[in-house]
PDB file of N, CA and C in Angstrom:
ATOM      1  N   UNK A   1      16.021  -2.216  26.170  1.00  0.00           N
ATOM      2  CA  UNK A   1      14.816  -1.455  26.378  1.00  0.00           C
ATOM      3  C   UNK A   1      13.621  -2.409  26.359  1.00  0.00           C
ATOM      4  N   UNK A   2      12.608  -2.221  27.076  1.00  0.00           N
ATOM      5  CA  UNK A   2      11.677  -3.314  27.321  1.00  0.00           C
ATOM      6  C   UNK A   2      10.369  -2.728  26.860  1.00  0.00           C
ATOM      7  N   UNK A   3       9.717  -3.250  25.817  1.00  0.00           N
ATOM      8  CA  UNK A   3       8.632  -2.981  25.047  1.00  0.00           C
ATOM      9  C   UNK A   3       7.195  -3.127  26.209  1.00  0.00           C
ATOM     10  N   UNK A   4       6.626  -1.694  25.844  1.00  0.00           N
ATOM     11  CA  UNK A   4       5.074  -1.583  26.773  1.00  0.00           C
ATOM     12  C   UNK A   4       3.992  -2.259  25.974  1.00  0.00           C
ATOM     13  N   UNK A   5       3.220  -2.719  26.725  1.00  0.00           N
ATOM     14  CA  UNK A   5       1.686  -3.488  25.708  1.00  0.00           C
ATOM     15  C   UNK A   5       1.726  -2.335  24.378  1.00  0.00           C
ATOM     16  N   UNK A   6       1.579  -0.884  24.503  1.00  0.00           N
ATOM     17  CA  UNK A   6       1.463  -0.244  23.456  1.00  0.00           C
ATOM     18  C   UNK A   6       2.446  -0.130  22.651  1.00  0.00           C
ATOM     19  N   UNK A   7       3.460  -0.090  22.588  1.00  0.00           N
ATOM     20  CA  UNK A   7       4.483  -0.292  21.289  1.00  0.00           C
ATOM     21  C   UNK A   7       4.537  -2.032  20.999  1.00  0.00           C
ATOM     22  N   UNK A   8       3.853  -2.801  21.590  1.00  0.00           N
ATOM     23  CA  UNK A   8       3.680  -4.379  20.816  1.00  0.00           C
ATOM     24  C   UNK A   8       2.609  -4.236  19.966  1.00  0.00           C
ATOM     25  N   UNK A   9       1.613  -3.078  20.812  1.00  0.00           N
ATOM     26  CA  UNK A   9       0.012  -2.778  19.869  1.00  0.00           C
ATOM     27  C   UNK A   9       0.685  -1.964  18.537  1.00  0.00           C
ATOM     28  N   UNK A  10       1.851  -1.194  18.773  1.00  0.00           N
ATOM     29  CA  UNK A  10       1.415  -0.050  17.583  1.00  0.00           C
ATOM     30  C   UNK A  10       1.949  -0.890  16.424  1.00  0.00           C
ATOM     31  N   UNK A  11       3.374  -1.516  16.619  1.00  0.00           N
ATOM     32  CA  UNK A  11       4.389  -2.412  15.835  1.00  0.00           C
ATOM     33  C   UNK A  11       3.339  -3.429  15.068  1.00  0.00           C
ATOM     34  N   UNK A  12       2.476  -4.004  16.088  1.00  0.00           N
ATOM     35  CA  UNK A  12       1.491  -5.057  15.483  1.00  0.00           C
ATOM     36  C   UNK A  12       0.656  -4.930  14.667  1.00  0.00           C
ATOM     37  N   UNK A  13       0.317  -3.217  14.904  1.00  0.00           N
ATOM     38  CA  UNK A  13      -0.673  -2.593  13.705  1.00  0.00           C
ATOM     39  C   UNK A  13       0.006  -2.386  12.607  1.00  0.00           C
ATOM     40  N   UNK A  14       1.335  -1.675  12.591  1.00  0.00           N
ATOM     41  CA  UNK A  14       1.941  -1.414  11.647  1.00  0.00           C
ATOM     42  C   UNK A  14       2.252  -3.124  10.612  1.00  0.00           C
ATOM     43  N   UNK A  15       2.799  -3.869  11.792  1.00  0.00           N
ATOM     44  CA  UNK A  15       3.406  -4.937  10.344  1.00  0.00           C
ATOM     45  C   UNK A  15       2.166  -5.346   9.939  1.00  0.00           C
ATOM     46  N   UNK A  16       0.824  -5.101  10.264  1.00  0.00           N
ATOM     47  CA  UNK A  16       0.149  -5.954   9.751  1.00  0.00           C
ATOM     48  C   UNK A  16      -0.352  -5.284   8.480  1.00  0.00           C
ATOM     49  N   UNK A  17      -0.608  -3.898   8.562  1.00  0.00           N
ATOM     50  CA  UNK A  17      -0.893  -2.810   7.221  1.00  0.00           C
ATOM     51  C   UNK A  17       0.385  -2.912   6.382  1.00  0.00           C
ATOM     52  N   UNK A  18       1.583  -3.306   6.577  1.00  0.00           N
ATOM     53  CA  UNK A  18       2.871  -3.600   5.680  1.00  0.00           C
ATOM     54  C   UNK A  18       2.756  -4.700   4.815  1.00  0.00           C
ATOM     55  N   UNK A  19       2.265  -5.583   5.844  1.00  0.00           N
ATOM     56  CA  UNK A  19       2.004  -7.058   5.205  1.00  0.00           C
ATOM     57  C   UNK A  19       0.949  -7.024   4.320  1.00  0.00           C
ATOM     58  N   UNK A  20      -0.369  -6.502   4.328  1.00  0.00           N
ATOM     59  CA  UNK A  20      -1.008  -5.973   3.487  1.00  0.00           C
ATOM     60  C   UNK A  20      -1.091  -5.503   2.017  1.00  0.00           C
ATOM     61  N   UNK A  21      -0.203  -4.435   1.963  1.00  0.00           N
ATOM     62  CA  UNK A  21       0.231  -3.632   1.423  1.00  0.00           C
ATOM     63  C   UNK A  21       1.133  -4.215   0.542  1.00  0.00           C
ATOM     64  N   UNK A  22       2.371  -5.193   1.231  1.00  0.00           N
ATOM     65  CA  UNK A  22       2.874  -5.604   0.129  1.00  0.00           C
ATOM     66  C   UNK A  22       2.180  -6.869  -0.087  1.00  0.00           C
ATOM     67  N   UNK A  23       1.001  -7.126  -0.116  1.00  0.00           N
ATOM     68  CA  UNK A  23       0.509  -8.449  -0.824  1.00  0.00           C
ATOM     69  C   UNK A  23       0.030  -7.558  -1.647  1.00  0.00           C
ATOM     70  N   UNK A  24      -0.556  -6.788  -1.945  1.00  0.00           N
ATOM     71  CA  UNK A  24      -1.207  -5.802  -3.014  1.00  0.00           C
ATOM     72  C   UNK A  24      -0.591  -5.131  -3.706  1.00  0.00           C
ATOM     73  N   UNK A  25       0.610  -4.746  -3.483  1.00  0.00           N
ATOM     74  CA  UNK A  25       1.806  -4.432  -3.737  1.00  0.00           C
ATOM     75  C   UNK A  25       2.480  -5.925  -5.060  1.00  0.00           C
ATOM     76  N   UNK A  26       2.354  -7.552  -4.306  1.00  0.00           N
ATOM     77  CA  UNK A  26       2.929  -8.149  -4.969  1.00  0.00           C
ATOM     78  C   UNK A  26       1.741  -9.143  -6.270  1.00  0.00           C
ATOM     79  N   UNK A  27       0.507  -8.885  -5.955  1.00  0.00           N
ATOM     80  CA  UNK A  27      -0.534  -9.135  -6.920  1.00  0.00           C
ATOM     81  C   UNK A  27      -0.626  -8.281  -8.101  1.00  0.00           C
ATOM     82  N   UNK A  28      -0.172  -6.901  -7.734  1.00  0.00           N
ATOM     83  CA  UNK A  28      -0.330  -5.738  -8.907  1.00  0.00           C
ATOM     84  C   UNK A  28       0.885  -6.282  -9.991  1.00  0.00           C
ATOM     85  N   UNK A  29       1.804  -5.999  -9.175  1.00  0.00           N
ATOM     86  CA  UNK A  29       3.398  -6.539  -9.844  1.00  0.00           C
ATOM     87  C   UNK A  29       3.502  -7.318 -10.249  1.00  0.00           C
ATOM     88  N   UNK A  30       3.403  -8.776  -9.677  1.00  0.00           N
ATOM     89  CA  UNK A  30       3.344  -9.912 -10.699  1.00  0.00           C
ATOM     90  C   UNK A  30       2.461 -10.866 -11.202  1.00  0.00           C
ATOM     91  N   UNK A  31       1.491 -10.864 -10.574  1.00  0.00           N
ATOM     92  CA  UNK A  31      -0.058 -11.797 -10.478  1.00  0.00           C
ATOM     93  C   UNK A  31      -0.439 -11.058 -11.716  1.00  0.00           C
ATOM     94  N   UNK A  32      -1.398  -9.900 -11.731  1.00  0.00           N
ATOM     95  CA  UNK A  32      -1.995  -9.163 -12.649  1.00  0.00           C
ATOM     96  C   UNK A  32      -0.825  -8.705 -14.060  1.00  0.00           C
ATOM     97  N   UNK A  33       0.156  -8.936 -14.070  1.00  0.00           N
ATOM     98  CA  UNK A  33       1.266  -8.263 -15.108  1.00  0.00           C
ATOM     99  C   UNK A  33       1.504  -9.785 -15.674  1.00  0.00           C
ATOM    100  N   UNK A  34       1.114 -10.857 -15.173  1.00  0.00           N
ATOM    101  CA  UNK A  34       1.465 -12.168 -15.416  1.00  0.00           C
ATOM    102  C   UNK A  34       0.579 -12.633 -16.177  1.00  0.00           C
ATOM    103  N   UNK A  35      -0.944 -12.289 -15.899  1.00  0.00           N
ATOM    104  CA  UNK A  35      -1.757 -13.301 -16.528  1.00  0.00           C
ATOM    105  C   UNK A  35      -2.719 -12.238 -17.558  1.00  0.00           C
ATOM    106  N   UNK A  36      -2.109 -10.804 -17.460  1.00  0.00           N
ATOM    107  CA  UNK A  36      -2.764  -9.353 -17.963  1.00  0.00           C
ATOM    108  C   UNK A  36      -2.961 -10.040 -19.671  1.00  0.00           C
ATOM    109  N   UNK A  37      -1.934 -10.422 -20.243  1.00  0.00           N
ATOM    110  CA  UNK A  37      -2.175 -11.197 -21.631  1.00  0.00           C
ATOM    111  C   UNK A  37      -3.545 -12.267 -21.886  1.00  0.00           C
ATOM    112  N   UNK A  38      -3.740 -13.073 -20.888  1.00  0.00           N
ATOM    113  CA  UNK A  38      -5.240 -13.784 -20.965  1.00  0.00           C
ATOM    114  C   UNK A  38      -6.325 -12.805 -20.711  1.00  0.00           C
ATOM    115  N   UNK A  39      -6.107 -11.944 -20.236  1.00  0.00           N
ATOM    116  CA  UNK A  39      -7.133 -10.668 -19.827  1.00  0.00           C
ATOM    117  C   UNK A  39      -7.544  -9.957 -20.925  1.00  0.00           C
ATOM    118  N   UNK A  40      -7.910 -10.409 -22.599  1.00  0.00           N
ATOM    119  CA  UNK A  40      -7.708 -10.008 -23.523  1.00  0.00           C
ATOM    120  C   UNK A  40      -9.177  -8.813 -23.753  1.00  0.00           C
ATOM    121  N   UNK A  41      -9.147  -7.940 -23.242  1.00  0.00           N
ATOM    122  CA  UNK A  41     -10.298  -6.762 -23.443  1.00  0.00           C
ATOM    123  C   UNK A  41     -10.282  -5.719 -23.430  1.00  0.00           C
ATOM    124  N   UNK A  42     -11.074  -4.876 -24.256  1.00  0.00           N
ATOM    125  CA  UNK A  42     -10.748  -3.115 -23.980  1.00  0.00           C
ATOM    126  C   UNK A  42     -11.396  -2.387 -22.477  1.00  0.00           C
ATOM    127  N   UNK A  43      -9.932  -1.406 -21.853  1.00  0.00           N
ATOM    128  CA  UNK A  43     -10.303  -1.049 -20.783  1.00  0.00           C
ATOM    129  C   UNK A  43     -10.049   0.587 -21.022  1.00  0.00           C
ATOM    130  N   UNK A  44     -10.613   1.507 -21.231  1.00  0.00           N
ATOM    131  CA  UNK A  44     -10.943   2.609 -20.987  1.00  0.00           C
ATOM    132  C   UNK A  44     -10.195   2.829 -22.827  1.00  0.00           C
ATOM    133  N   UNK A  45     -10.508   1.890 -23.852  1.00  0.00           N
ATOM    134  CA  UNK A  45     -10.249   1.874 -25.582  1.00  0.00           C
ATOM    135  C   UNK A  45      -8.632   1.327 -25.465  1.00  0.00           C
ATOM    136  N   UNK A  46      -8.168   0.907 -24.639  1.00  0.00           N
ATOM    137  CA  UNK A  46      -6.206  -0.026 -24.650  1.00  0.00           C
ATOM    138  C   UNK A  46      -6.751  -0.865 -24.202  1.00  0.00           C
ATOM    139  N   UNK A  47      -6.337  -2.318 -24.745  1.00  0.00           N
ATOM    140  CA  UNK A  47      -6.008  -3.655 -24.532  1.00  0.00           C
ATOM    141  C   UNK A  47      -5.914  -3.476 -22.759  1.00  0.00           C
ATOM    142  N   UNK A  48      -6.242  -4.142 -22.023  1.00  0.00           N
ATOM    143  CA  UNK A  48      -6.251  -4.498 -20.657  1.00  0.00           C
ATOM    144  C   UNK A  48      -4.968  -4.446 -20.040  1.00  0.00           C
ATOM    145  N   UNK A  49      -3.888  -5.328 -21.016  1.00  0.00           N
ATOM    146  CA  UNK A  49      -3.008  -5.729 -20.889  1.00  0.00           C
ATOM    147  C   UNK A  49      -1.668  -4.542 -20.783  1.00  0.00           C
ATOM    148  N   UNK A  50      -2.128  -3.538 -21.970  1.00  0.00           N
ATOM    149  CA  UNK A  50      -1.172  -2.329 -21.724  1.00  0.00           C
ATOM    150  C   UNK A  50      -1.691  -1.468 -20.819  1.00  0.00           C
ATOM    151  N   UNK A  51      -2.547  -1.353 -20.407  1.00  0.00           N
ATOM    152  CA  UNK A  51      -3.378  -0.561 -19.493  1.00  0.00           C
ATOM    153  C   UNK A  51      -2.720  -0.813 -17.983  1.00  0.00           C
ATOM    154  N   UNK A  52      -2.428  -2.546 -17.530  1.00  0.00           N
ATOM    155  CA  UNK A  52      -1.513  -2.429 -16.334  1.00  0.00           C
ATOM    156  C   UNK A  52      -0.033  -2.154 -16.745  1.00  0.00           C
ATOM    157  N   UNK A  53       0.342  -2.518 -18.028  1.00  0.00           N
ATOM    158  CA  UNK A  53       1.726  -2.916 -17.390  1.00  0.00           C
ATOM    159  C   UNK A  53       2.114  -0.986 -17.540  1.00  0.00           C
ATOM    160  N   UNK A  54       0.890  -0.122 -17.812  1.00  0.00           N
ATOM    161  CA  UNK A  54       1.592   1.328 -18.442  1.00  0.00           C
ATOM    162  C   UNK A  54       0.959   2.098 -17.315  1.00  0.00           C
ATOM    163  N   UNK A  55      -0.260   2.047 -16.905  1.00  0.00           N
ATOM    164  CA  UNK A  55      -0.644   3.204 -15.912  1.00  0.00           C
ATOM    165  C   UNK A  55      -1.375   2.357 -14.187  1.00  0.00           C
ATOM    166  N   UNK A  56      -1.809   1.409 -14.249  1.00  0.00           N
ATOM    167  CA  UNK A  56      -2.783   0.764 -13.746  1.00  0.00           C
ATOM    168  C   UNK A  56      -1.890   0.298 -12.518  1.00  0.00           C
ATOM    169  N   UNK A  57      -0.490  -0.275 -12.453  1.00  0.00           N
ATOM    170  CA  UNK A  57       0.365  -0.197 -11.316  1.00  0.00           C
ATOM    171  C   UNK A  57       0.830   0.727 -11.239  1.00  0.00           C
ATOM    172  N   UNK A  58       1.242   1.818 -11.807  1.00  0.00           N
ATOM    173  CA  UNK A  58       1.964   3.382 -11.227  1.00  0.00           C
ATOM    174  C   UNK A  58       0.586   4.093 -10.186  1.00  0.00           C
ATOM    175  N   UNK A  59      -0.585   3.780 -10.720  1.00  0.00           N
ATOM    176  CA  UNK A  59      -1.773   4.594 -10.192  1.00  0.00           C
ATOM    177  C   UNK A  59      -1.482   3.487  -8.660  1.00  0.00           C
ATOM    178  N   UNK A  60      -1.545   2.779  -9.005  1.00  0.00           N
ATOM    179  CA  UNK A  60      -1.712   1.216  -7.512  1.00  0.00           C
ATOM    180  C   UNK A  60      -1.208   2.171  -6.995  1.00  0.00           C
ATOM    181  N   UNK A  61       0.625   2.085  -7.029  1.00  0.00           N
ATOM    182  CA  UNK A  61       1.575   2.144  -6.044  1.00  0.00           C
ATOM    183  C   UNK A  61       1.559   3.560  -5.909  1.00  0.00           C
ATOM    184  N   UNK A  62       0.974   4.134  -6.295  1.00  0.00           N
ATOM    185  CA  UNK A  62       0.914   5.841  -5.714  1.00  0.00           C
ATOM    186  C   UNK A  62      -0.349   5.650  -4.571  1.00  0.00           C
ATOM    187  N   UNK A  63      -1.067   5.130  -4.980  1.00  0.00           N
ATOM    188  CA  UNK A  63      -2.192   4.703  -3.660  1.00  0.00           C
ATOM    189  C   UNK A  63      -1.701   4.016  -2.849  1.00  0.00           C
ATOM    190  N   UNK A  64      -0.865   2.905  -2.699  1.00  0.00           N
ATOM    191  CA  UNK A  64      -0.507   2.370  -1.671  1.00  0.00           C
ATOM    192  C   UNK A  64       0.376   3.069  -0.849  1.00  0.00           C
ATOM    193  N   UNK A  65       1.104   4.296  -1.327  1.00  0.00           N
ATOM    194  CA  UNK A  65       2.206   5.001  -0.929  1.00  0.00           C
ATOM    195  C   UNK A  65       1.342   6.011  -0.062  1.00  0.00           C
ATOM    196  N   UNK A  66       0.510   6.715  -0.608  1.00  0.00           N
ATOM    197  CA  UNK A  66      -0.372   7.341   0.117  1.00  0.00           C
ATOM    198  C   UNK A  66      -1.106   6.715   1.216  1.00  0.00           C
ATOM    199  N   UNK A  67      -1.851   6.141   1.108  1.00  0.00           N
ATOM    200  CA  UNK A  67      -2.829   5.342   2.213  1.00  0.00           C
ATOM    201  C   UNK A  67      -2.033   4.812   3.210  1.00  0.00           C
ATOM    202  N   UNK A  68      -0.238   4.361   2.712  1.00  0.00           N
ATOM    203  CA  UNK A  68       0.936   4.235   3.800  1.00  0.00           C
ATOM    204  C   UNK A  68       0.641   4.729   5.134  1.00  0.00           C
ATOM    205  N   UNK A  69       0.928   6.339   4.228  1.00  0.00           N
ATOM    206  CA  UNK A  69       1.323   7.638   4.816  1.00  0.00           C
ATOM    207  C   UNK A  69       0.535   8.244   5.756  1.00  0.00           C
ATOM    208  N   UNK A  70      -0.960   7.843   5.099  1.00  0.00           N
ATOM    209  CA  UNK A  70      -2.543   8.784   6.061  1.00  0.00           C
ATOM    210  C   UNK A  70      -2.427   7.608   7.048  1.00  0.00           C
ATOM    211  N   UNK A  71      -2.547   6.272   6.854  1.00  0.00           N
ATOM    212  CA  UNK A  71      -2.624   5.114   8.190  1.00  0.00           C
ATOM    213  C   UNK A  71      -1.441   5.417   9.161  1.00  0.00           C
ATOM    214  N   UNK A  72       0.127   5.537   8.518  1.00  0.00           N
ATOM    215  CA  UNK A  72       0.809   5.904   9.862  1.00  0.00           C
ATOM    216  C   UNK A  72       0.956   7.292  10.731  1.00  0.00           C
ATOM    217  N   UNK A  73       0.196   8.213  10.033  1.00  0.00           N
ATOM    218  CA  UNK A  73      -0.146   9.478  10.745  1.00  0.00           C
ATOM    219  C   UNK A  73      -1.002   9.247  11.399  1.00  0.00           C
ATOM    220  N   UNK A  74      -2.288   8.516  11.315  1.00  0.00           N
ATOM    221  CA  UNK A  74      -3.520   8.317  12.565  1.00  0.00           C
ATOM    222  C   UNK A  74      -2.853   7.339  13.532  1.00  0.00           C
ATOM    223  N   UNK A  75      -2.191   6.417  12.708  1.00  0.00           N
ATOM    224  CA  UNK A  75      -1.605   5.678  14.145  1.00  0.00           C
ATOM    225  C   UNK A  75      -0.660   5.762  15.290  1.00  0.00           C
ATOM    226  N   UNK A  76       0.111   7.149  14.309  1.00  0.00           N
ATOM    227  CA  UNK A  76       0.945   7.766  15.447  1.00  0.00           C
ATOM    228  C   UNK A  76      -0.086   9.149  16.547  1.00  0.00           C
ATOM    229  N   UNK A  77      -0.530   9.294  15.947  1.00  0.00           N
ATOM    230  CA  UNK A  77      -1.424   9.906  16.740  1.00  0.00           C
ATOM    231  C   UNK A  77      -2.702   9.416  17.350  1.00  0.00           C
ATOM    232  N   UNK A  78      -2.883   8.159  17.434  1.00  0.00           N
ATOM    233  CA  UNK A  78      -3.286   7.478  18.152  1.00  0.00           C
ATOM    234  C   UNK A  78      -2.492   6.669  19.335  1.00  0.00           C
ATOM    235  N   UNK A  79      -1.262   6.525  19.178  1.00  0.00           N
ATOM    236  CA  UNK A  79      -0.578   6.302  20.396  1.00  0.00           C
ATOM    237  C   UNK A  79       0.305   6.968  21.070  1.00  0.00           C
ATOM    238  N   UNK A  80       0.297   8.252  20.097  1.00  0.00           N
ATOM    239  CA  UNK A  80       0.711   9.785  21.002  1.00  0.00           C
ATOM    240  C   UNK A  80       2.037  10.058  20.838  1.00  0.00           C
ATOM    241  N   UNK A  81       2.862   9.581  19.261  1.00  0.00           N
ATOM    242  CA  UNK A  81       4.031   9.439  18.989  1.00  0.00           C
ATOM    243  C   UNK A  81       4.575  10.023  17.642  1.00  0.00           C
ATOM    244  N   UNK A  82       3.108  11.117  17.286  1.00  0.00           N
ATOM    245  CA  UNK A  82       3.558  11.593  16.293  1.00  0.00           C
ATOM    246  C   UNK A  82       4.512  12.936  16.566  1.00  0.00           C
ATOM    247  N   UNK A  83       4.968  13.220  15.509  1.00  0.00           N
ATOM    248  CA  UNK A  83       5.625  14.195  15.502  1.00  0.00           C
ATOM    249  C   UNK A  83       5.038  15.631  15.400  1.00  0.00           C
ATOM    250  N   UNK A  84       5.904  16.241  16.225  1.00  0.00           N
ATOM    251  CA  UNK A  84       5.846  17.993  16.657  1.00  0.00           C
ATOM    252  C   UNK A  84       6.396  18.631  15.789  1.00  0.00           C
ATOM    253  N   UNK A  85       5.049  19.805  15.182  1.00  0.00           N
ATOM    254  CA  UNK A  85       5.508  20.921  14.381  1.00  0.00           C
ATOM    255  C   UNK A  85       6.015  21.556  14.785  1.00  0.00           C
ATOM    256  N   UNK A  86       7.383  22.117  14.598  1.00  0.00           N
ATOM    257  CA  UNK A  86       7.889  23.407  15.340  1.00  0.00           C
ATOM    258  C   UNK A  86       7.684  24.572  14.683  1.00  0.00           C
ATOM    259  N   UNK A  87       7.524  25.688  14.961  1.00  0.00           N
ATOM    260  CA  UNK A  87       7.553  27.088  14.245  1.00  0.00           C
ATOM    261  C   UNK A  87       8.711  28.009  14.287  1.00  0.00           C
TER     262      UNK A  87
END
């Protein structure tokens, strides 16, 4: 099957919001959970430090999961490939 300029455009949009995503994805996870111990301060009355490793990446990755989800719905409907509700 031979790829049109627009599925090189949509693929290109997509890996690039993936690639994204998991860099933010891999800063939350191990960058910030790594150095969260030198981060020694109170953040909303918990240590900084329990604050990521307990709510601060679950909140991330529920946002990144979401914002996934709303970017590949505009982009499928921007290249006219989203999916049909049936009734």
């Amino acid at each position: 099957m031979q790829l049109t300029e627009s599925h090189k455009q949509y693929w290109s949009k997509n890996l690039r919001m993936t690639s994204i995503l998991l860099a933010i994805w891999f800063v939350v996870t191990f960058v910030v959970g790594f150095y969260a111990r030198d981060l020694s301060f109170n953040f909303f009355g918990w240590p900084f430090s329990f604050w990521v490793g307990a709510q601060g990446a679950l909140v991330t990755y529920v946002l990144i999961i979401a914002y996934y989800a709303h970017y590949m719905n505009s982009l499928d409907k921007e290249y006219d490939c989203a999916e049909v509700e049936e009734d």
